[in-house]
C-alpha atoms as a PDB file:
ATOM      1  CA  UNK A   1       0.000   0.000   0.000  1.00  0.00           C
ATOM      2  CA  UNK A   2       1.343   3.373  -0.357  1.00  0.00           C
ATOM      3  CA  UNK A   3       0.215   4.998   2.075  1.00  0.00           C
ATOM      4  CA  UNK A   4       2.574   6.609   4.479  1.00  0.00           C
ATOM      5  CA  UNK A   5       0.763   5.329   7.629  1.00  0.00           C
ATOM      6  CA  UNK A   6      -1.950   2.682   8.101  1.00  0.00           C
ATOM      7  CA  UNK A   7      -5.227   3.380   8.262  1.00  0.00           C
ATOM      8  CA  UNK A   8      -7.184   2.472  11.540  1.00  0.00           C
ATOM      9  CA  UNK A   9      -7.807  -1.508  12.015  1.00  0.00           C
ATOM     10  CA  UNK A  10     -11.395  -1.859  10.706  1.00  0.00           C
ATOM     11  CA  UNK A  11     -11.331   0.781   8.347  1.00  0.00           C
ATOM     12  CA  UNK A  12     -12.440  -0.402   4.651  1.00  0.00           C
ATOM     13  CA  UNK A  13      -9.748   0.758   1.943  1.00  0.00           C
ATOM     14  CA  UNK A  14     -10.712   1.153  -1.669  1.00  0.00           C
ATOM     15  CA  UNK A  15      -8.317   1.553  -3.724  1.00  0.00           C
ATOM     16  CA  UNK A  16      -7.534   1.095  -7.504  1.00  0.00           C
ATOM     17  CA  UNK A  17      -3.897  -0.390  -8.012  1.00  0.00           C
ATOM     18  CA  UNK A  18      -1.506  -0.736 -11.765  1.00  0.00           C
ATOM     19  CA  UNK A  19       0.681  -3.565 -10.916  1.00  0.00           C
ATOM     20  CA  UNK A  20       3.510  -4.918 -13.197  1.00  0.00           C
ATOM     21  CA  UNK A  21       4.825  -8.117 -14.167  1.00  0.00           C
ATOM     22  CA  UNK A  22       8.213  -8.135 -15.571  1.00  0.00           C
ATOM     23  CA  UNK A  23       8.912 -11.033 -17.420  1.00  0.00           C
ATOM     24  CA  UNK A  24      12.775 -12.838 -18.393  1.00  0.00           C
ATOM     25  CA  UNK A  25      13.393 -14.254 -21.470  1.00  0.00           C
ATOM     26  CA  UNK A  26      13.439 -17.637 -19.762  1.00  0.00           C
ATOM     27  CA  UNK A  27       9.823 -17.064 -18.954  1.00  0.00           C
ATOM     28  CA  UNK A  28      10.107 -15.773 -15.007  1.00  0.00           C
ATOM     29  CA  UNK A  29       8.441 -13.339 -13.341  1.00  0.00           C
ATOM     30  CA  UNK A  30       9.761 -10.690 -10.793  1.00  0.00           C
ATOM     31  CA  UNK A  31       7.964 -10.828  -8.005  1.00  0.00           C
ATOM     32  CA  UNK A  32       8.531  -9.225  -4.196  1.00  0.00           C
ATOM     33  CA  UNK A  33       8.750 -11.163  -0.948  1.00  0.00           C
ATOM     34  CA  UNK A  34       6.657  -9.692   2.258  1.00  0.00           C
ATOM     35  CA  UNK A  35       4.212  -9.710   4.693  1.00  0.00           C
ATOM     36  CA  UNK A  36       1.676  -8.052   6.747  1.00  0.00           C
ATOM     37  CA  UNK A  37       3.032  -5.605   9.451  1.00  0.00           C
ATOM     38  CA  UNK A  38       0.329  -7.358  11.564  1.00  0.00           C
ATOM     39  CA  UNK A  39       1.711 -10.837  10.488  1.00  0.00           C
ATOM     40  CA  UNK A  40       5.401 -10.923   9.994  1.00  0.00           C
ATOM     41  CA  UNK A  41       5.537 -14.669  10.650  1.00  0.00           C
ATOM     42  CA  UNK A  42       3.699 -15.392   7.168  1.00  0.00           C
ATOM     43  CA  UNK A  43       5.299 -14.050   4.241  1.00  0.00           C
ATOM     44  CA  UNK A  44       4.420 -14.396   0.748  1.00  0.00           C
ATOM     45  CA  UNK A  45       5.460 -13.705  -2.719  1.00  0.00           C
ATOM     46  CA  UNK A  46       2.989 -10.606  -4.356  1.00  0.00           C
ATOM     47  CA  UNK A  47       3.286  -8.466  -7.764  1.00  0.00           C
ATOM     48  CA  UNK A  48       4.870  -5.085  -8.463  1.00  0.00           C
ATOM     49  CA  UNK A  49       2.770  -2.406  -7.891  1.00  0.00           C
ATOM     50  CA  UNK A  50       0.377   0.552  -6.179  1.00  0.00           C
ATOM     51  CA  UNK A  51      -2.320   2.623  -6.218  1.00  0.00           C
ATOM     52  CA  UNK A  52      -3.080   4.879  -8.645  1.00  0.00           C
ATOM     53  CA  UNK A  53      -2.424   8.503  -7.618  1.00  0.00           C
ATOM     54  CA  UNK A  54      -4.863  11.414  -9.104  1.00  0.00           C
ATOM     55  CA  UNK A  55      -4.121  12.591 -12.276  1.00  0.00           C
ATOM     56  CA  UNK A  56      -2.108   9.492 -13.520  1.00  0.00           C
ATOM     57  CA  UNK A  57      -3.254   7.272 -16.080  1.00  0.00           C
ATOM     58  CA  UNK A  58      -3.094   3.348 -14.814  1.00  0.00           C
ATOM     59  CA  UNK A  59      -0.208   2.835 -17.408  1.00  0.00           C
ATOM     60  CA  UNK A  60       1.285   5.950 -15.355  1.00  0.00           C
ATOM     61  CA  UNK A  61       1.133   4.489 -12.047  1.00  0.00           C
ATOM     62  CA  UNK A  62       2.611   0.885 -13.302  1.00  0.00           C
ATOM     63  CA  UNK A  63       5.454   2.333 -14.622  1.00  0.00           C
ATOM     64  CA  UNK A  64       6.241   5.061 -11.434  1.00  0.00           C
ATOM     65  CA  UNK A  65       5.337   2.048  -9.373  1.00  0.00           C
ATOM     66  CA  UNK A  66       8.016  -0.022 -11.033  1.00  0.00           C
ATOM     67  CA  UNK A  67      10.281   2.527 -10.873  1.00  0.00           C
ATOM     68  CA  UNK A  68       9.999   2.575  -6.867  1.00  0.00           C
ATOM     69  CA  UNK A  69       9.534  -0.536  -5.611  1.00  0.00           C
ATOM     70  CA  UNK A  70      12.164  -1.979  -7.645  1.00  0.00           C
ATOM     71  CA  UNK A  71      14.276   0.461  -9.348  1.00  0.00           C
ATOM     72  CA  UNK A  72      13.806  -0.377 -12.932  1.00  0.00           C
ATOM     73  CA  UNK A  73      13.089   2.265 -15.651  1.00  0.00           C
ATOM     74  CA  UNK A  74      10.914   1.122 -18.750  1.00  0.00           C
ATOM     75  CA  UNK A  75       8.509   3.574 -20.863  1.00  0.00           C
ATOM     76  CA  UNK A  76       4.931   3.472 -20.944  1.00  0.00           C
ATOM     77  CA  UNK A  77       4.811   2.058 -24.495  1.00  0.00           C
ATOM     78  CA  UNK A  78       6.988  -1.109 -23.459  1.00  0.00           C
ATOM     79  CA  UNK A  79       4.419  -1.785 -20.925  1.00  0.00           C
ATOM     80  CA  UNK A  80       1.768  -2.291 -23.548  1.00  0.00           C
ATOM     81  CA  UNK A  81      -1.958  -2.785 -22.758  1.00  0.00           C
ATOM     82  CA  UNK A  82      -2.926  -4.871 -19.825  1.00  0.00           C
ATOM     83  CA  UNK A  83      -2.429  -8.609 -19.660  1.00  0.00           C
ATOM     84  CA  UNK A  84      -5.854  -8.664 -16.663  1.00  0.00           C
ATOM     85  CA  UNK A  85      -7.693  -7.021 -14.279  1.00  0.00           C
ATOM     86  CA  UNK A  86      -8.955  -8.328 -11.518  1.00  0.00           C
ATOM     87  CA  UNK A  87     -10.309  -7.221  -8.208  1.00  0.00           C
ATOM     88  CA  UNK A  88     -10.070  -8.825  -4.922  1.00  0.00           C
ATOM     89  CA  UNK A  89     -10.280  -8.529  -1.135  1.00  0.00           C
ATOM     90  CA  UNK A  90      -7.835  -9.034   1.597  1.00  0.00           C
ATOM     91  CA  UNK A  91      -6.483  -8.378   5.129  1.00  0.00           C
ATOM     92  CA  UNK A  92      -3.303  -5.836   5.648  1.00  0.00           C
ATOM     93  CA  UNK A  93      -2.407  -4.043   8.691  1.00  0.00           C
ATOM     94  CA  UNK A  94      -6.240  -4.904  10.260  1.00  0.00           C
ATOM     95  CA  UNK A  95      -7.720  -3.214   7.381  1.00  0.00           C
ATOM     96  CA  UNK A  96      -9.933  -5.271   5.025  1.00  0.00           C
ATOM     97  CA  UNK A  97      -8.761  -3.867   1.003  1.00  0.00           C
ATOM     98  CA  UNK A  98     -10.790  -3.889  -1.616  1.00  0.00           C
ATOM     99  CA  UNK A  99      -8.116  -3.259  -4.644  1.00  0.00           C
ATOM    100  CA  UNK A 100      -9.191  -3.648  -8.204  1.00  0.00           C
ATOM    101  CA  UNK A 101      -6.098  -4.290  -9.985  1.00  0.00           C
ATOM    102  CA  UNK A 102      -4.749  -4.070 -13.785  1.00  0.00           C
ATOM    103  CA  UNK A 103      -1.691  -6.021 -14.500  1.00  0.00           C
ATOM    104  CA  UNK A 104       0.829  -4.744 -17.456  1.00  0.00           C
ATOM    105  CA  UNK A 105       3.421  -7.330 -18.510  1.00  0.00           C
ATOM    106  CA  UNK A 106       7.225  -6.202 -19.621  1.00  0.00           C
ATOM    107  CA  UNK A 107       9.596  -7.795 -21.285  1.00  0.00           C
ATOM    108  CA  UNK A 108      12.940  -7.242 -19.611  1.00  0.00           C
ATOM    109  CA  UNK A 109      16.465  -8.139 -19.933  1.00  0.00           C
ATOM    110  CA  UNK A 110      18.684  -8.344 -16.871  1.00  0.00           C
ATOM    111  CA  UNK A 111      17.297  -6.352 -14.072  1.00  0.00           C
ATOM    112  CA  UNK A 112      19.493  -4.938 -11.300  1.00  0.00           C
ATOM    113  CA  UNK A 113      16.491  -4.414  -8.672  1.00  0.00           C
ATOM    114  CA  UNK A 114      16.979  -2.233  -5.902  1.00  0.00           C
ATOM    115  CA  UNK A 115      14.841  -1.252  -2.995  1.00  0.00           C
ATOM    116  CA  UNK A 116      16.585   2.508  -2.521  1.00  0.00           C
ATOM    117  CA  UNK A 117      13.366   4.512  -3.563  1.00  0.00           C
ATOM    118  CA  UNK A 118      10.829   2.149  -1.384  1.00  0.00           C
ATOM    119  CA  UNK A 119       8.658   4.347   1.575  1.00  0.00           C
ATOM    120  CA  UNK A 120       9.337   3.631   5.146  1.00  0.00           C
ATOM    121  CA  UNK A 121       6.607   1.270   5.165  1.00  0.00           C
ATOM    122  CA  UNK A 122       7.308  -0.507   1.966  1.00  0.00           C
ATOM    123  CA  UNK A 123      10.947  -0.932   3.287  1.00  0.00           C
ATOM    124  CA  UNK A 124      10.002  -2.550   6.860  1.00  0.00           C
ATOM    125  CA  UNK A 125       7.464  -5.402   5.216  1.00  0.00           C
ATOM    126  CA  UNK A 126       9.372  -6.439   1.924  1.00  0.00           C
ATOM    127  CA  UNK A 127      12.510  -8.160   2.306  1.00  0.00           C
ATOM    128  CA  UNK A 128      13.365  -9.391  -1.104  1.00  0.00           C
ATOM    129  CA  UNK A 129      12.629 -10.421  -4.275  1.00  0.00           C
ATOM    130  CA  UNK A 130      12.727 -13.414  -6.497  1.00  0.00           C
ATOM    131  CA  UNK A 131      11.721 -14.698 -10.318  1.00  0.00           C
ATOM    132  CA  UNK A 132       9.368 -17.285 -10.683  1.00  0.00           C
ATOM    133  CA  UNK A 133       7.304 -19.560 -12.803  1.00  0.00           C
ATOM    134  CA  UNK A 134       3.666 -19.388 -12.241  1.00  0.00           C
ATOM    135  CA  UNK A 135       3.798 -23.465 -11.403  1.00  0.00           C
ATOM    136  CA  UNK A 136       6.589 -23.069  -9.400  1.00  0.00           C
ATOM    137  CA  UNK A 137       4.975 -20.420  -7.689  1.00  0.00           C
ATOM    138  CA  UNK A 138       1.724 -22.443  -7.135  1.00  0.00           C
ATOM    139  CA  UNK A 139       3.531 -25.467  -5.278  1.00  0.00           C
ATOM    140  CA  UNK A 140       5.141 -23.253  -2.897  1.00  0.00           C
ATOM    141  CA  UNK A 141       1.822 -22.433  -1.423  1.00  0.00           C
ATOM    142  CA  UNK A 142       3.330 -18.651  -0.681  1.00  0.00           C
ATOM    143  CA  UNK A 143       1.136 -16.841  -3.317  1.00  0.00           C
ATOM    144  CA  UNK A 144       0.133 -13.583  -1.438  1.00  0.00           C
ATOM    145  CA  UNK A 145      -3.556 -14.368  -3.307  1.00  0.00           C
ATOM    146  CA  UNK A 146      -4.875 -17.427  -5.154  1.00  0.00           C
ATOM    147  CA  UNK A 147      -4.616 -15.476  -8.644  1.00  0.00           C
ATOM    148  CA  UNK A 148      -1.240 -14.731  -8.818  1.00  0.00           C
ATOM    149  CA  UNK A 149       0.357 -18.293  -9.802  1.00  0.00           C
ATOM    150  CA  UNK A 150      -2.243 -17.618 -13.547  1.00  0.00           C
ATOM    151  CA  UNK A 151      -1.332 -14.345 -13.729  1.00  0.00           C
ATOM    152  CA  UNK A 152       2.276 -15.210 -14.148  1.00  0.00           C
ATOM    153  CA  UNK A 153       1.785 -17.489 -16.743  1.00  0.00           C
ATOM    154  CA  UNK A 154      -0.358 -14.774 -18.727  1.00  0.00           C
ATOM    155  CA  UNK A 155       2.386 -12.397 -18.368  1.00  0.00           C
ATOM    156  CA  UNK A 156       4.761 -15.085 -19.628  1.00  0.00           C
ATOM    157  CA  UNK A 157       2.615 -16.122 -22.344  1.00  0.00           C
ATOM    158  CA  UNK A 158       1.632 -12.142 -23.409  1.00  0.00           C
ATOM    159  CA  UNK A 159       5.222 -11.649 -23.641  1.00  0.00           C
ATOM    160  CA  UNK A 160       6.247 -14.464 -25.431  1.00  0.00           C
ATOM    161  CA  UNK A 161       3.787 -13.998 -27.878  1.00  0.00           C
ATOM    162  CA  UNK A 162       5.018 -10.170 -28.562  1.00  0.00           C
ATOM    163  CA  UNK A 163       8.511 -11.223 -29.102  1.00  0.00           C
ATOM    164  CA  UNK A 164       6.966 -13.815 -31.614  1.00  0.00           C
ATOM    165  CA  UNK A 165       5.243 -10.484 -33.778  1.00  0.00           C
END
């Protein structure tokens, strides 16, 4: 979440998100290792990504979003339109989120990934990051939401098929 501070426990957050899916040429996916400030003893594995801010587009947001959370730079057009959208619910910091979320896949070469423009908050709840297959992903069990593990292998497949054209 980006917010600087969490809301109060209880309090319903809305909140429209552009998350981003970089994809290797060997097919794997970048995603972030974290966890609930509530529940540091369960981590998971969750996408790239925030909420949209006012006045930015959602393409905006994906690529600013990418740019802070991990450090890498692409342009709006290599993010191309959006693999899914989804929205879902969950639990974070006592809150209960509803985030609808559009996914933008990238192709990307090698990535040096750095965590020097995270916020405060972002900094004490993610603790690394990793690439991954969507099946891989899936037996692990560690999927921050049921969806992820499929949206991995749409990235993969969106991106394959646009180095094909």
């Amino acid at each position: 979440m980006s917010d600087h501070r969490l809301p109060p426990p209880g309090t319903v957050v809305r909140r429209t998100t552009a998350r981003v899916l970089p994809v290797r040429p060997d097919g794997r996916v970048l995603l972030l290792h974290g966890w609930d400030p509530l529940k540091p003893q369960t981590p998971y594995w969750f996408t790239i990504g925030g909420g949209v801010e006012a006045g930015e587009t959602v393409v905006q947001a994906a690529s600013r979003e990418l740019r802070e959370e991990v450090g890498v730079h692409l342009p709006i057009e290599s993010l191309g339109t959006p693999v899914a959208t989804n929205t879902i619910e969950y639990e974070w910091g006592g809150c209960l989120v509803i985030q609808h979320q559009t996914f933008f896949a990238a192709a990307v070469e090698g990535v040096d990934v750095t965590f020097a423009n995270q916020e405060q908050l972002e900094l004490e709840t993610i603790s690394a990051h990793g690439w991954w297959y969507g099946d891989d992903l899936e037996a692990t069990g560690q999927a921050a939401h049921v969806t992820i593990p499929g949206l991995l292998r749409q990235a993969a497949d969106a991106i394959t098929l646009r180095r094909a054209s």
